[in-house]
Protein backbone atom coordinates (compact mmCIF):
# COMPACT_ATOMS: atom_id res chain seq x y z
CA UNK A 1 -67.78 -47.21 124.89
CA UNK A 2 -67.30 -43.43 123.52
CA UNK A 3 -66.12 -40.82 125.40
CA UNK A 4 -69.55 -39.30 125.14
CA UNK A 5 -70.90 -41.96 126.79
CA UNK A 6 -68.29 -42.19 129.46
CA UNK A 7 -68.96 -38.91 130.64
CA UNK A 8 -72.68 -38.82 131.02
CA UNK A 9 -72.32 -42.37 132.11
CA UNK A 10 -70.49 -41.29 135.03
CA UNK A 11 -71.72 -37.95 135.55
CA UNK A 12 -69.02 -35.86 134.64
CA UNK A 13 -68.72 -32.60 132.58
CA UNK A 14 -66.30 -31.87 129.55
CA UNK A 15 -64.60 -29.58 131.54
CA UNK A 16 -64.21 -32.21 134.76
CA UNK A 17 -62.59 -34.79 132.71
CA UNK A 18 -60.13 -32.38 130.53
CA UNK A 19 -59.04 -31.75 134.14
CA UNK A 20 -58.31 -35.71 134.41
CA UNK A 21 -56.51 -36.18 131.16
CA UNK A 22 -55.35 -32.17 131.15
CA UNK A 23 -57.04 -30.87 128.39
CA UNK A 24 -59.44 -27.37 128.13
CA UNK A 25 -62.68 -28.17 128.11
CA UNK A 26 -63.17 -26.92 124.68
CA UNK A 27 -60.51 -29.57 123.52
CA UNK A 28 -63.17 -32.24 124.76
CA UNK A 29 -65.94 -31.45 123.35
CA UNK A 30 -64.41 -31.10 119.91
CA UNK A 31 -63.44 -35.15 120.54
CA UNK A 32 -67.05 -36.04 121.71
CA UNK A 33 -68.61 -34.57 118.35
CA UNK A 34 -65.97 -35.64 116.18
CA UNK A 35 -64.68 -32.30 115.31
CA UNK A 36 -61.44 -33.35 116.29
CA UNK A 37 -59.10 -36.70 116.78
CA UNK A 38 -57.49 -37.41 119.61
CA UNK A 39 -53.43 -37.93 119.58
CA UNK A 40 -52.12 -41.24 120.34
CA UNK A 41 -50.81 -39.66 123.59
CA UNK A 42 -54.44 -38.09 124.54
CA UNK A 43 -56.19 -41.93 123.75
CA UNK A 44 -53.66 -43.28 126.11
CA UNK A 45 -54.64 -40.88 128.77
CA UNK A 46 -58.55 -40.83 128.26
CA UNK A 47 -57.88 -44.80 128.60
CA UNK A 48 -56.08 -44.81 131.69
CA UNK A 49 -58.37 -42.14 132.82
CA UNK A 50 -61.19 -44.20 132.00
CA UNK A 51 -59.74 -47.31 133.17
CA UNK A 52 -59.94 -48.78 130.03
CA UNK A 53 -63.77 -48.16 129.36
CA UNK A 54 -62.98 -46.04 126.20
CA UNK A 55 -60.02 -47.73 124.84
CA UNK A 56 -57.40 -47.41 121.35
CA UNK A 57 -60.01 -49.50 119.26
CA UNK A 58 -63.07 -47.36 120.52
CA UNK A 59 -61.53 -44.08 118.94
CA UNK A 60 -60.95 -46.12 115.34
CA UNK A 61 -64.22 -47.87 115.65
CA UNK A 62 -65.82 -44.17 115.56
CA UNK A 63 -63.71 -42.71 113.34
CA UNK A 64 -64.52 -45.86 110.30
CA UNK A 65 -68.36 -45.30 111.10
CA UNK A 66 -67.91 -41.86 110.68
CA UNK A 67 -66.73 -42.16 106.97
């Protein structure tokens, strides 16, 4: 599952989740369109955040399609 499709999913807003993980809302939106790549740090807190639903092989499974 994306992150994109975590937060519409459940309902939330870019700037709601930021809150969860503690990132600017900004910061999330850049990951949902791909403007920007997630540290290793941030994909282990949008996973726990997520509980697992967007997980480590989600954000490299975007990324390759992307190319």
């Amino acid at each position: 599952m994306t992150l994109q499709e975590f937060i519409k999913f459940n309902g939330l807003t870019a700037e709601g989740f930021g809150k969860l993980v503690g990132a600017k809302q900004a910061t999330i939106n850049r990951y949902v369109n791909g403007k920007r790549f997630p540290s290793p740090e941030m994909i282990r807190k949008i996973e726990a955040a997520t509980g697992g639903q967007v997980a480590v092989a989600d954000w490299y499974a975007t990324a390759e399609a992307a190319e």
